[in-house]
C-alpha atoms as a PDB file:
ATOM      1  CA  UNK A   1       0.000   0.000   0.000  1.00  0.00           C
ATOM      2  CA  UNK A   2       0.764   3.708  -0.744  1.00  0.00           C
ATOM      3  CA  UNK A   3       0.267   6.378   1.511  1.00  0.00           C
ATOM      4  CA  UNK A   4      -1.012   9.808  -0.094  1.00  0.00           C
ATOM      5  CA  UNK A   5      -0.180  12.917   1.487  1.00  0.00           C
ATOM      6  CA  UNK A   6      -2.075  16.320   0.743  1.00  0.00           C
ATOM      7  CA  UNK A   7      -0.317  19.492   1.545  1.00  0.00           C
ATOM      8  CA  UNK A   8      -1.994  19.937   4.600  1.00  0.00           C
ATOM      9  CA  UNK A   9      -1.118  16.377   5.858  1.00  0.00           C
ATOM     10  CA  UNK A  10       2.497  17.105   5.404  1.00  0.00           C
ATOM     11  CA  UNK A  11       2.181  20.635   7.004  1.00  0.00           C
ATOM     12  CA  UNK A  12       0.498  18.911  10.056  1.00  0.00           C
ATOM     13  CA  UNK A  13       3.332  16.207  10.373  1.00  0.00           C
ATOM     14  CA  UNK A  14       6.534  18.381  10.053  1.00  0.00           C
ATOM     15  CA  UNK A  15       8.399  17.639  12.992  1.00  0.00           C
ATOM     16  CA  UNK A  16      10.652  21.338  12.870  1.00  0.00           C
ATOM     17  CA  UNK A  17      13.128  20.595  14.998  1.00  0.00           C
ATOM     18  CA  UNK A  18      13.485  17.001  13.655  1.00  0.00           C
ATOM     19  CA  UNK A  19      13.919  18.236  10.187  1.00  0.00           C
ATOM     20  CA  UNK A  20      16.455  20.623  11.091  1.00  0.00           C
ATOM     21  CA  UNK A  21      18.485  18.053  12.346  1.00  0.00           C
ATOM     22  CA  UNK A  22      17.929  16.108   9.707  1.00  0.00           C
ATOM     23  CA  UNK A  23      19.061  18.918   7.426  1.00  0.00           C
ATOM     24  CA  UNK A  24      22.081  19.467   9.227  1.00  0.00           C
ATOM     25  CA  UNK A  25      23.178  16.213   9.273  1.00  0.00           C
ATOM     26  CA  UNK A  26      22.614  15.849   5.575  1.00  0.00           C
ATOM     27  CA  UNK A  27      24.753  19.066   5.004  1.00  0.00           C
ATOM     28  CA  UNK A  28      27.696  17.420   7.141  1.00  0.00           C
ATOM     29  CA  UNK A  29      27.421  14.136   5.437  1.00  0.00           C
ATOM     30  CA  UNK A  30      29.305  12.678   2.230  1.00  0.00           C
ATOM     31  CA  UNK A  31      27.114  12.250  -0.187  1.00  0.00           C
ATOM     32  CA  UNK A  32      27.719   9.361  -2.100  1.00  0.00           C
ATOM     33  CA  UNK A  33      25.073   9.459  -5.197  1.00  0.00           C
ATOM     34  CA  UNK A  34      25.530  13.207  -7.296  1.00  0.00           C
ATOM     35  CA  UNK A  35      22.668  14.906  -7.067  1.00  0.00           C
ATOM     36  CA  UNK A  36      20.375  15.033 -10.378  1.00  0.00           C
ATOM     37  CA  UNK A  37      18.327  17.685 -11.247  1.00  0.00           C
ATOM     38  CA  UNK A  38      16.550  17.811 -14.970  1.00  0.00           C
ATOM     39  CA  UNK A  39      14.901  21.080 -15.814  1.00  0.00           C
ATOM     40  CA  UNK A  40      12.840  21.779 -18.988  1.00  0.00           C
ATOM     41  CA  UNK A  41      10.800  23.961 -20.312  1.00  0.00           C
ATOM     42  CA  UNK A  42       6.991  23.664 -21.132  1.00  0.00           C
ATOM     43  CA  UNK A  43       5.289  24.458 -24.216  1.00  0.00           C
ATOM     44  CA  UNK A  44       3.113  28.329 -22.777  1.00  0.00           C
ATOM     45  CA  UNK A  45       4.301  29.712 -19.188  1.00  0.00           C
ATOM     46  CA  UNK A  46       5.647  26.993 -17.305  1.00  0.00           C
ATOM     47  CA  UNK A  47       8.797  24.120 -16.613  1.00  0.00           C
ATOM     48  CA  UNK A  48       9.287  20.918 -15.652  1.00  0.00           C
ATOM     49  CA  UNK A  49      11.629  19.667 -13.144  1.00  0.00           C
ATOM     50  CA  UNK A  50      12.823  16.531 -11.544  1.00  0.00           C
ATOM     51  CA  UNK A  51      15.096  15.869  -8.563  1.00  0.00           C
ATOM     52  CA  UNK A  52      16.612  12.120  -8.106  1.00  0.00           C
ATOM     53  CA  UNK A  53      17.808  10.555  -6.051  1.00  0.00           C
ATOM     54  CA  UNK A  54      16.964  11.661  -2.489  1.00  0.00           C
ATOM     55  CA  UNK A  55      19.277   9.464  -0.334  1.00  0.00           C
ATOM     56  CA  UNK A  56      20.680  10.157   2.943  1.00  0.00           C
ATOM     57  CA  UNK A  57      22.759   7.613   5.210  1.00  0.00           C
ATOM     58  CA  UNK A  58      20.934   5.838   7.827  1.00  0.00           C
ATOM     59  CA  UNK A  59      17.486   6.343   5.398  1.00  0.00           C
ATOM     60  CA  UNK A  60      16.054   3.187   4.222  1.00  0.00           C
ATOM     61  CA  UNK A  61      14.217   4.978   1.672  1.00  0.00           C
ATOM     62  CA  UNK A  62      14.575   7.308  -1.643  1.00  0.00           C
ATOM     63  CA  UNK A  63      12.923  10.378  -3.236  1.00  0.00           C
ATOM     64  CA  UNK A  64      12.121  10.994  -6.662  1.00  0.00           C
ATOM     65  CA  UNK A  65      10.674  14.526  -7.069  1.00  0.00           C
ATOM     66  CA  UNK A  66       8.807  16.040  -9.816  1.00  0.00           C
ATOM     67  CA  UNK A  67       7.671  19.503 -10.016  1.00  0.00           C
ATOM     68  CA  UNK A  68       5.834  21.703 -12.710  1.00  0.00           C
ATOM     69  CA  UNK A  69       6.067  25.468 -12.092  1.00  0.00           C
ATOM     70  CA  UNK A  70       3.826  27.887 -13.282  1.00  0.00           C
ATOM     71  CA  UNK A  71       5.133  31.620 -11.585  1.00  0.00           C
ATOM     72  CA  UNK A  72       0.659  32.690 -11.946  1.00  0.00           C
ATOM     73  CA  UNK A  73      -0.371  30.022 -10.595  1.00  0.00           C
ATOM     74  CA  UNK A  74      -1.338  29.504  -6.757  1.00  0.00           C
ATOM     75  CA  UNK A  75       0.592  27.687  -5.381  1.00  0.00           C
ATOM     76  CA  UNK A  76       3.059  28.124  -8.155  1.00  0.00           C
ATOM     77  CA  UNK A  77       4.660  24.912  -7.687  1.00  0.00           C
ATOM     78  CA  UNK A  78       2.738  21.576  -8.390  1.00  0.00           C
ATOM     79  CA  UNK A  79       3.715  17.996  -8.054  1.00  0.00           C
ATOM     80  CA  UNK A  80       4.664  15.143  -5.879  1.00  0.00           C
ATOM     81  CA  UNK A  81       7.189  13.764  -4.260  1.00  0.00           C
ATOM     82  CA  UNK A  82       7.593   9.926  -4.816  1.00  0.00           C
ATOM     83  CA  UNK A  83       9.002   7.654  -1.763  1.00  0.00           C
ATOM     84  CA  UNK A  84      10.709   4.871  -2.591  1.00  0.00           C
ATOM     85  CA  UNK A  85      11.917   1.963  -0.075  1.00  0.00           C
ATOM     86  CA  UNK A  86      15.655   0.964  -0.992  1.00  0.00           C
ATOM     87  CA  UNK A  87      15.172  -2.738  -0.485  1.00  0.00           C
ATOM     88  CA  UNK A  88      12.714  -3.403  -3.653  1.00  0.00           C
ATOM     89  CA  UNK A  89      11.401   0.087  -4.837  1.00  0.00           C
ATOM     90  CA  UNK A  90       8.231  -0.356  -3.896  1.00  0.00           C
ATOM     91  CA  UNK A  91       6.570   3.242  -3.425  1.00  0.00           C
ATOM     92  CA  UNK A  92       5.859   3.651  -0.062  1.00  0.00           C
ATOM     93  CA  UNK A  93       4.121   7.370  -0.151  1.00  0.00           C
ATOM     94  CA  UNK A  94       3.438  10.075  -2.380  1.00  0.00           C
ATOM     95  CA  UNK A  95       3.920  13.517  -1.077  1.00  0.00           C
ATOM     96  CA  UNK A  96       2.642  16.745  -2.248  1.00  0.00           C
ATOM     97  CA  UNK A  97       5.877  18.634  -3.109  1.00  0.00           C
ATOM     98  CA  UNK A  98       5.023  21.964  -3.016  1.00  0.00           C
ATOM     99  CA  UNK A  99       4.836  21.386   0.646  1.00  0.00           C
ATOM    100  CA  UNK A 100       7.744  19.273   0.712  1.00  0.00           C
ATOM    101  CA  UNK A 101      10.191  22.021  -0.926  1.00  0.00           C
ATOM    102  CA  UNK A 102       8.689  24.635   0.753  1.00  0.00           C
ATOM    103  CA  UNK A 103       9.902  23.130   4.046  1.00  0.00           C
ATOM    104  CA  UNK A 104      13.065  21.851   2.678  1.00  0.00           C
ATOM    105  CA  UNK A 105      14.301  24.910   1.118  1.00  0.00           C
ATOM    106  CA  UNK A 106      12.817  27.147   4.193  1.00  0.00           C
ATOM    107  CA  UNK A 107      14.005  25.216   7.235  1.00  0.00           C
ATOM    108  CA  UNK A 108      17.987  24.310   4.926  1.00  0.00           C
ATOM    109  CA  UNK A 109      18.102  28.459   4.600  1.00  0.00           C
ATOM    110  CA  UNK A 110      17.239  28.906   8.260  1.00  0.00           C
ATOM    111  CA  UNK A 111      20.524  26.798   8.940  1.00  0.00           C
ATOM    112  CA  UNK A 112      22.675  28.509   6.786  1.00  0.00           C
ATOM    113  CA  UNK A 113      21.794  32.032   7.380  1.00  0.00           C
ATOM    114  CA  UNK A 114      22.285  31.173  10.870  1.00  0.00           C
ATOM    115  CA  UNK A 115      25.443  29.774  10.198  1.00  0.00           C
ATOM    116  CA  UNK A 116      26.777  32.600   7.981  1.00  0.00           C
ATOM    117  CA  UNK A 117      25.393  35.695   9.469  1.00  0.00           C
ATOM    118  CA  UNK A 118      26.661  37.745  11.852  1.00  0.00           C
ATOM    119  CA  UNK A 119      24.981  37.944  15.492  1.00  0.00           C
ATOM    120  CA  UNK A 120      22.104  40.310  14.832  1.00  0.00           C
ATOM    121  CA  UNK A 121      18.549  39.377  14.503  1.00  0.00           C
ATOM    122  CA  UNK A 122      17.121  42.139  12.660  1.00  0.00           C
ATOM    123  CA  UNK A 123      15.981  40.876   9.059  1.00  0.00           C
ATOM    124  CA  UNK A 124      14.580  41.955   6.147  1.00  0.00           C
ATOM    125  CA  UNK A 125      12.309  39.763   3.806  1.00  0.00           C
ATOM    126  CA  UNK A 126      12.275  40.539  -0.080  1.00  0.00           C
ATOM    127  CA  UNK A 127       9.158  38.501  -0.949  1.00  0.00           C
ATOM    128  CA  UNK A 128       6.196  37.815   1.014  1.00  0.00           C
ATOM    129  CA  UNK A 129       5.149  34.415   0.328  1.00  0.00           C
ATOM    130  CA  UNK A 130       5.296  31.047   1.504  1.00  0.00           C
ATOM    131  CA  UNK A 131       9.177  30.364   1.118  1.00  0.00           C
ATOM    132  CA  UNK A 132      10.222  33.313   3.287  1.00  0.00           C
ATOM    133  CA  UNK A 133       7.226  32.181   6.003  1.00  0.00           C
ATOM    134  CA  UNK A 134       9.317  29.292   6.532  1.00  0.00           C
ATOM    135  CA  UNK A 135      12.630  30.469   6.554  1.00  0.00           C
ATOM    136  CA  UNK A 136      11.414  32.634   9.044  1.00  0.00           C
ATOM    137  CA  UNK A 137      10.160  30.337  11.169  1.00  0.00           C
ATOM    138  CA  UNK A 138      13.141  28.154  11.077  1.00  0.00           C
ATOM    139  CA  UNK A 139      15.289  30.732  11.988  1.00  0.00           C
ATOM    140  CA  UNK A 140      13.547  32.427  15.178  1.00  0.00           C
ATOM    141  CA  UNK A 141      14.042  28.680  16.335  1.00  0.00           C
ATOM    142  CA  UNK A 142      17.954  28.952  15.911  1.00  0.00           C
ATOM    143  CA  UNK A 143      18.173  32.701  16.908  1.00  0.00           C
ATOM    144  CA  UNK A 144      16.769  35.258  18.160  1.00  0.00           C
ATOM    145  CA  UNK A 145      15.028  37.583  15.992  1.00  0.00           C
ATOM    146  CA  UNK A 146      14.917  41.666  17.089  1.00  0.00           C
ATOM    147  CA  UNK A 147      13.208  43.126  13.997  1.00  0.00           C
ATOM    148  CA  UNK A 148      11.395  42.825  10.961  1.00  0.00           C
ATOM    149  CA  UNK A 149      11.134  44.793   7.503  1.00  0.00           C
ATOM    150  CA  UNK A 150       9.037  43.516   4.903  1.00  0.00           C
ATOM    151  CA  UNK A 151       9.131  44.380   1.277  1.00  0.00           C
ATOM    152  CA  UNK A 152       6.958  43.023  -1.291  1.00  0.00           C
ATOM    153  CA  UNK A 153       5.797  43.959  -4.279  1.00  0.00           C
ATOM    154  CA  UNK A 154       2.519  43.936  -3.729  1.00  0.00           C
ATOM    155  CA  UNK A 155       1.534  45.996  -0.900  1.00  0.00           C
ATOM    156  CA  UNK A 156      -1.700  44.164   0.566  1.00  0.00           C
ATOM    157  CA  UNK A 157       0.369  40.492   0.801  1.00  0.00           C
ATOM    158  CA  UNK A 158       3.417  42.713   2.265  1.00  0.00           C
ATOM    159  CA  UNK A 159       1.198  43.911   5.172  1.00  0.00           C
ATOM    160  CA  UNK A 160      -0.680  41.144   5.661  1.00  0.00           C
ATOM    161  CA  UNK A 161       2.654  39.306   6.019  1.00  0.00           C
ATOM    162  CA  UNK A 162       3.682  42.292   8.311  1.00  0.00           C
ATOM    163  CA  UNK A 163       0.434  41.640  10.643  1.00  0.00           C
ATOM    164  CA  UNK A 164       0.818  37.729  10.567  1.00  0.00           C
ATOM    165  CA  UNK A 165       4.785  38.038  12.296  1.00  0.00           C
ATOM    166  CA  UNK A 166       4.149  40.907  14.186  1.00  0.00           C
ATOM    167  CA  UNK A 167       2.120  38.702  16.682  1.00  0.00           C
ATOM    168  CA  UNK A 168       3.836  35.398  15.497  1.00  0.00           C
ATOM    169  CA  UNK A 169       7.347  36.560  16.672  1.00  0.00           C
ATOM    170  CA  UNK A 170       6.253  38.984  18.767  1.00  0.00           C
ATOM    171  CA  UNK A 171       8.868  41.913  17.242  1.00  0.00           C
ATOM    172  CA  UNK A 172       8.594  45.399  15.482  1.00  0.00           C
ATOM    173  CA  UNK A 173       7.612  45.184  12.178  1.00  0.00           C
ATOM    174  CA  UNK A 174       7.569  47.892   9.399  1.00  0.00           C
ATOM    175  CA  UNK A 175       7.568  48.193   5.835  1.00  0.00           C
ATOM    176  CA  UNK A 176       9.982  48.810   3.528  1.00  0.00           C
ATOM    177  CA  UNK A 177       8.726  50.504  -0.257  1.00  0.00           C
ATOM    178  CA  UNK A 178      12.093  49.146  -2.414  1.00  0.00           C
ATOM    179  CA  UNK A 179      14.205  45.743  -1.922  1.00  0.00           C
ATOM    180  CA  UNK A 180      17.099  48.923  -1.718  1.00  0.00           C
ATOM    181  CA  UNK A 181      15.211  50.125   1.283  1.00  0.00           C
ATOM    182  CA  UNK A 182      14.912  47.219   2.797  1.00  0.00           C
ATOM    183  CA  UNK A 183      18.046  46.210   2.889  1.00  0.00           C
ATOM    184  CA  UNK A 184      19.438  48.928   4.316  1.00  0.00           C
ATOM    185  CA  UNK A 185      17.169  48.740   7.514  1.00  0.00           C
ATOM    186  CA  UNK A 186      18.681  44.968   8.064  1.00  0.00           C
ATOM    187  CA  UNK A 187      21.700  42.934   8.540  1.00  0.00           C
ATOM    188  CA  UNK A 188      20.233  39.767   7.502  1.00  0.00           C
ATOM    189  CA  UNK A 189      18.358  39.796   3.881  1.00  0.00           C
ATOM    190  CA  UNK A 190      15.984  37.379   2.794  1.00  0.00           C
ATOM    191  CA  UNK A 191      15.450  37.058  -1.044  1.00  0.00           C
ATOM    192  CA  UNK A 192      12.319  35.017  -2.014  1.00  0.00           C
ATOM    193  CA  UNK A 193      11.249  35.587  -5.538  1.00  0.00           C
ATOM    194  CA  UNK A 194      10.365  35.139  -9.219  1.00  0.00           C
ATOM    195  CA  UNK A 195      12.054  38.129 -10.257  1.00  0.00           C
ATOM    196  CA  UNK A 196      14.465  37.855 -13.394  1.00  0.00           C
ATOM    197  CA  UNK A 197      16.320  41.146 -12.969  1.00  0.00           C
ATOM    198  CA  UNK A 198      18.298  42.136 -10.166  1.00  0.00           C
ATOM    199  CA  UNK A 199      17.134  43.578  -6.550  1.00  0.00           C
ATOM    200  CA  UNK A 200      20.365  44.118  -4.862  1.00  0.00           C
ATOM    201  CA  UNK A 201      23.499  45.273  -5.986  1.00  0.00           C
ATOM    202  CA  UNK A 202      26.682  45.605  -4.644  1.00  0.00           C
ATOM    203  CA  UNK A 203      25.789  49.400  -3.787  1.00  0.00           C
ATOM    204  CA  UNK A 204      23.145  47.987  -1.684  1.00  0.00           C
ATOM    205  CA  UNK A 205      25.985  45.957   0.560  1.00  0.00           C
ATOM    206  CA  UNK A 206      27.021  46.811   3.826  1.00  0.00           C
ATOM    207  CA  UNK A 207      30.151  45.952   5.557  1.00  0.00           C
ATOM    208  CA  UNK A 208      28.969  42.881   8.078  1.00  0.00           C
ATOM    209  CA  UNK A 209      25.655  42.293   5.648  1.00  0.00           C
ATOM    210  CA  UNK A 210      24.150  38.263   5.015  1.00  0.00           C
ATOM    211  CA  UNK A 211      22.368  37.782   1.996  1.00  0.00           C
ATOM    212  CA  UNK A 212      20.286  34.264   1.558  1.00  0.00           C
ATOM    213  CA  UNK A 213      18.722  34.398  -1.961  1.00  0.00           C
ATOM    214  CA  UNK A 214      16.163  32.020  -2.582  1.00  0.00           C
ATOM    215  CA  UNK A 215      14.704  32.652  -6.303  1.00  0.00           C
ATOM    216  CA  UNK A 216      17.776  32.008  -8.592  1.00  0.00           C
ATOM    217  CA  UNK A 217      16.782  28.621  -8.314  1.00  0.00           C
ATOM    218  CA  UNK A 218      16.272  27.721 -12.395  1.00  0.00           C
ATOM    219  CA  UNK A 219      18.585  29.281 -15.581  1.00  0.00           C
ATOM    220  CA  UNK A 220      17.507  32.749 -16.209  1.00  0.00           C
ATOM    221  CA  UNK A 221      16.055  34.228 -12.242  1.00  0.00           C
ATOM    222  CA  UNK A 222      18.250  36.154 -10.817  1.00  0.00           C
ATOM    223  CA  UNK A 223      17.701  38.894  -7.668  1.00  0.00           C
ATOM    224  CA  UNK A 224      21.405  39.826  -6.807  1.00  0.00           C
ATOM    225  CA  UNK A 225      23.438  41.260  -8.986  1.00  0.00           C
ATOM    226  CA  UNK A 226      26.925  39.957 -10.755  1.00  0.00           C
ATOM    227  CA  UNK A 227      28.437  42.867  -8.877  1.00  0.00           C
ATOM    228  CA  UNK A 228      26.989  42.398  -5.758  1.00  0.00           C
ATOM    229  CA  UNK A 229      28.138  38.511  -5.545  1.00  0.00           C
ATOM    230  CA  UNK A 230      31.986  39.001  -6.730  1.00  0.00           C
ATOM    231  CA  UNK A 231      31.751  41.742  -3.591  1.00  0.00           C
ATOM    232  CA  UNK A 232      30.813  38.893  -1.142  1.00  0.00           C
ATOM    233  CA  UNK A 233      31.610  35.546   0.286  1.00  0.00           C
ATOM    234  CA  UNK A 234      29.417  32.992  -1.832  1.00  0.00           C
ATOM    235  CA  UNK A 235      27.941  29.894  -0.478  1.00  0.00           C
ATOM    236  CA  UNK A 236      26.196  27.268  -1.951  1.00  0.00           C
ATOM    237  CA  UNK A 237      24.639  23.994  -1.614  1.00  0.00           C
ATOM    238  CA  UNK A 238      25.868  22.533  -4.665  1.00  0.00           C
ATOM    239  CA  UNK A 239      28.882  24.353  -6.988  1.00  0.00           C
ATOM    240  CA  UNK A 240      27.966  22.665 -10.151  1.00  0.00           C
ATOM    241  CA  UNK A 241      24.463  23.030  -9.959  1.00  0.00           C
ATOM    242  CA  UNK A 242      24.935  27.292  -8.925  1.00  0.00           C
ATOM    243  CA  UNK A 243      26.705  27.893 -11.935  1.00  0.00           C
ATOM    244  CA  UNK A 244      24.941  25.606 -14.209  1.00  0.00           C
ATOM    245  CA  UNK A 245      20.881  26.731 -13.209  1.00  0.00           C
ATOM    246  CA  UNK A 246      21.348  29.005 -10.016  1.00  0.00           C
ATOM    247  CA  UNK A 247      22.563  32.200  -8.730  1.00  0.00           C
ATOM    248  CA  UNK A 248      26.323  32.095 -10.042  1.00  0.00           C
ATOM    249  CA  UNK A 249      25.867  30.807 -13.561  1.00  0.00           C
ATOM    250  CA  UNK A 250      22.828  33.239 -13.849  1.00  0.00           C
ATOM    251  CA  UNK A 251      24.859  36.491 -13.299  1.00  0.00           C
ATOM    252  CA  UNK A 252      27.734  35.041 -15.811  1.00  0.00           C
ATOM    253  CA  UNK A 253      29.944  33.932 -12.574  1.00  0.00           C
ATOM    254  CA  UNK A 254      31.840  30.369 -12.472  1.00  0.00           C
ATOM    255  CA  UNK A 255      33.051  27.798  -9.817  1.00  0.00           C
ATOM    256  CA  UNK A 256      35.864  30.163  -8.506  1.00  0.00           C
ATOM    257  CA  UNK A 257      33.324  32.800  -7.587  1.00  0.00           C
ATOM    258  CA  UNK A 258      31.997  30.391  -4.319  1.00  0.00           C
ATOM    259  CA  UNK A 259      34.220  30.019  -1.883  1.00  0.00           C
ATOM    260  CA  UNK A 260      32.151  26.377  -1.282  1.00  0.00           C
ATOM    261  CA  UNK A 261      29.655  25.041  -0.444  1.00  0.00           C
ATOM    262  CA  UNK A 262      27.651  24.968   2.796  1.00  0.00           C
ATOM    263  CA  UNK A 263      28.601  21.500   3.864  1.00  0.00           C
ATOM    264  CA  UNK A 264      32.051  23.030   3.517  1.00  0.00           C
ATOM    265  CA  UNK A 265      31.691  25.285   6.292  1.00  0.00           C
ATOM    266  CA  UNK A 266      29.524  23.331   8.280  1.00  0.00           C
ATOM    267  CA  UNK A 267      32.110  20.822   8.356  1.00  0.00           C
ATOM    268  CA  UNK A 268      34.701  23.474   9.277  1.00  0.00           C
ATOM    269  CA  UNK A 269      36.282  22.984   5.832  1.00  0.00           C
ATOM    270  CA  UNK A 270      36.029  26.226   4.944  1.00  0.00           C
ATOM    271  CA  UNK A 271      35.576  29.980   7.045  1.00  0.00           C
ATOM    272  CA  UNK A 272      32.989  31.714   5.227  1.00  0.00           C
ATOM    273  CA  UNK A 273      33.417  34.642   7.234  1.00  0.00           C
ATOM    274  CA  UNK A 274      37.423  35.605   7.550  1.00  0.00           C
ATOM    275  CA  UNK A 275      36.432  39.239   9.478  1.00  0.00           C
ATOM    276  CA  UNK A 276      33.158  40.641  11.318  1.00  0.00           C
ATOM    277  CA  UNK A 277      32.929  42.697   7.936  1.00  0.00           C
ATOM    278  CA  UNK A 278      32.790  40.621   5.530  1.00  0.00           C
ATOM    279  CA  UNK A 279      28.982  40.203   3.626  1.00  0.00           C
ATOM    280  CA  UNK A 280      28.320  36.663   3.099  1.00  0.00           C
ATOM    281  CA  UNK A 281      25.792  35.523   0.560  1.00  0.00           C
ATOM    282  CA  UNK A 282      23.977  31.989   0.153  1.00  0.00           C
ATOM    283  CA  UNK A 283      22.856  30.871  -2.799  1.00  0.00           C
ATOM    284  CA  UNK A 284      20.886  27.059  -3.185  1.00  0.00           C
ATOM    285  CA  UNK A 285      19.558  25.674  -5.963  1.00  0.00           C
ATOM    286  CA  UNK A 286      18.261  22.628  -3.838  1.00  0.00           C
ATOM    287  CA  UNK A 287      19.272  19.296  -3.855  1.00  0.00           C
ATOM    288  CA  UNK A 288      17.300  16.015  -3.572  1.00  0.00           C
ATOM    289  CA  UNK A 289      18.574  14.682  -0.254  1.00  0.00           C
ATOM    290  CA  UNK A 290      16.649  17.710   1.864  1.00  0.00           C
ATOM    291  CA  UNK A 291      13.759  15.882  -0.029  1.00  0.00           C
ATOM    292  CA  UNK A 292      14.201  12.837   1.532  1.00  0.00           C
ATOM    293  CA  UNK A 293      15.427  14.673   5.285  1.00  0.00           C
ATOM    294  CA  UNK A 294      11.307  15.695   4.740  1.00  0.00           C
ATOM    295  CA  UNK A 295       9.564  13.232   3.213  1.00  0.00           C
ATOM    296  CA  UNK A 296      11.135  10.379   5.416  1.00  0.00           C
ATOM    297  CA  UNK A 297      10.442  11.122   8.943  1.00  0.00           C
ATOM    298  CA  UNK A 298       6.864  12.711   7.498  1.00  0.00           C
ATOM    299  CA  UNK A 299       6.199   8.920   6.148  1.00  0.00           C
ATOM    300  CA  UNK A 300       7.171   7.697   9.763  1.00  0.00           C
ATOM    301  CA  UNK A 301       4.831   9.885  11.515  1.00  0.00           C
ATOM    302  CA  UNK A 302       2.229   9.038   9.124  1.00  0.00           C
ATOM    303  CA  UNK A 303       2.535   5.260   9.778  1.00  0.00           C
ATOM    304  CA  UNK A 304       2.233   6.283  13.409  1.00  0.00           C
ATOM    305  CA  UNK A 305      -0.452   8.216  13.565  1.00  0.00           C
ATOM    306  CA  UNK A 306      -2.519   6.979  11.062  1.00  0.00           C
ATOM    307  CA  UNK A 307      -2.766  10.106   8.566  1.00  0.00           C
ATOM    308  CA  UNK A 308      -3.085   9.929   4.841  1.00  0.00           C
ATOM    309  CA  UNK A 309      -5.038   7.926   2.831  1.00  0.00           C
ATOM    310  CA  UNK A 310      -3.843   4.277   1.697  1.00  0.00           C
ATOM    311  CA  UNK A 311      -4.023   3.780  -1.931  1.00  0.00           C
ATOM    312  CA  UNK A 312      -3.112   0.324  -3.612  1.00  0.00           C
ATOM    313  CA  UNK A 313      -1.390   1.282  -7.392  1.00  0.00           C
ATOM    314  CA  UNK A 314      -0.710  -2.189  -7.712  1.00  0.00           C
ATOM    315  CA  UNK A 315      -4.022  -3.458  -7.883  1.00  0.00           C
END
């Protein structure tokens, strides 16, 4: 039997601080398999995109993720993640993946702007929607959080975003009219976007500064600028994959403009920050283990509780 898993059943069986760890651990680990990610495009507005495998040590289990996105569409990103067992392949669950990736991509860019920012909580969020919601919520559980500036192009979602953290984190909250603006109110930036031309530059740096930026995530999105990233301390998830579809290969940089990956410094590899003033950026594309560090203990809950709906595709 397969166990289908709506949106809301996966938001209601995220463990936070399990996934975290899970996360982590992932980041620190050697990951045997290379991460696959196919990308094409669709005949009118959208792509199609698959992530394979999700493995993880430890994990009996692998992903297989498939995605359509569709930037007017709500939510944007549609699809499923498949779960696999590693013994025979059978298919133990299929997940709804904009649900999956949301949390994945969220909770991962919690860790690392934790990791790579400096000590103060006051943070600005370019893009009110449902990836920096989770980001957000990931990090006020690593850190605490002093202030928050909201910028979005549309106004309405930018204060009702505004209202919803006010009272969720309990700190001052204010708007911000530009991503310029913004940014210069905060020392932690949070870039969560469709956008395909630039919203910082390196004008819009400040000595000390973290960056995470969220939307270069395909060929062809980009939200900080070429000059803005050769200015900074790069991070990644995955070099290859940032210079072939992300953030580094979408502003004309290569491999030598990261200084590595986020494993890297996680791992103590690598010093991402070598003075209190440099600005540190990270830049993911998103890679199909955090799929798996989701879907996996998700499935186990389910089991446990019950949730879902069995479905026989063999029958």
């Amino acid at each position: 039997m397969t166990v289908l898993l709506t949106r809301s059943d996966v938001d209601g069986l995220v463990d936070r601080d399990g996934v975290l760890l899970a996360l982590r651990a992932g980041f620190t680990a050697d990951e045997p398999v290379p991460p696959l990610r196919v990308r094409t495009p669709l005949p009118g507005p959208g792509t199609a995109t698959a992530l394979l495998p999700g493995v993880l040590p430890d994990v009996p289990a692998y992903t297989v993720k498939v995605n359509a996105k569709f930037p007017g569409a709500a939510p944007a990103l549609r699809g499923v993640v498949c779960l696999h067992s590693a013994a025979d392949g059978s298919l133990l669950a299929l997940l709804d993946s904009s649900s999956v990736t949301s949390w994945r991509t969220g909770l991962a860019s919690a860790i690392a702007t934790d990791t790579l920012a400096g000590p103060d909580g006051t943070v600005a969020v370019i893009g009110a929607g449902a990836q920096a919601r989770v980001v957000l919520a990931g990090l006020a559980v690593l850190r605490k959080l002093t202030r928050l500036i909201v910028c979005d192009v549309d106004s309405s979602r930018a204060m009702a975003f505004a209202l919803e953290h006010e009272a969720s984190l309990g700190v001052p909250v204010e708007m911000a009219p530009t991503p310029a603006k913004a940014a210069a109110l905060a020392s932690i930036v949070i870039t969560a976007t469709w956008t395909r031309e630039p919203l910082l530059s390196a004008g819009d740096l400040r000595p000390g500064m973290h960056v995470t930026t969220l939307g270069a995530d395909e060929p062809g999105k980009v939200e900080i600028a070429a000059d803005a990233l050769r200015a900074a301390r790069v991070v990644v998830d995955d070099v290859g994959l940032a210079v072939e579809m992300g953030a580094l290969g979408n502003a004309g940089l290569t491999h030598g403009d990261a200084v590595g990956t986020l494993g890297d410094v996680l791992r103590g590899d690598v010093n991402a920050r070598r003075s209190d003033g440099d600005v540190t950026v990270y830049a993911p594309v998103g890679l199909p283990w955090q799929d798996l560090a989701v879907a996996w203990p998700v499935f186990r809950k389910a089991e446990g509780t019950g949730a879902g709906k069995q479905f026989d595709f063999l029958a």
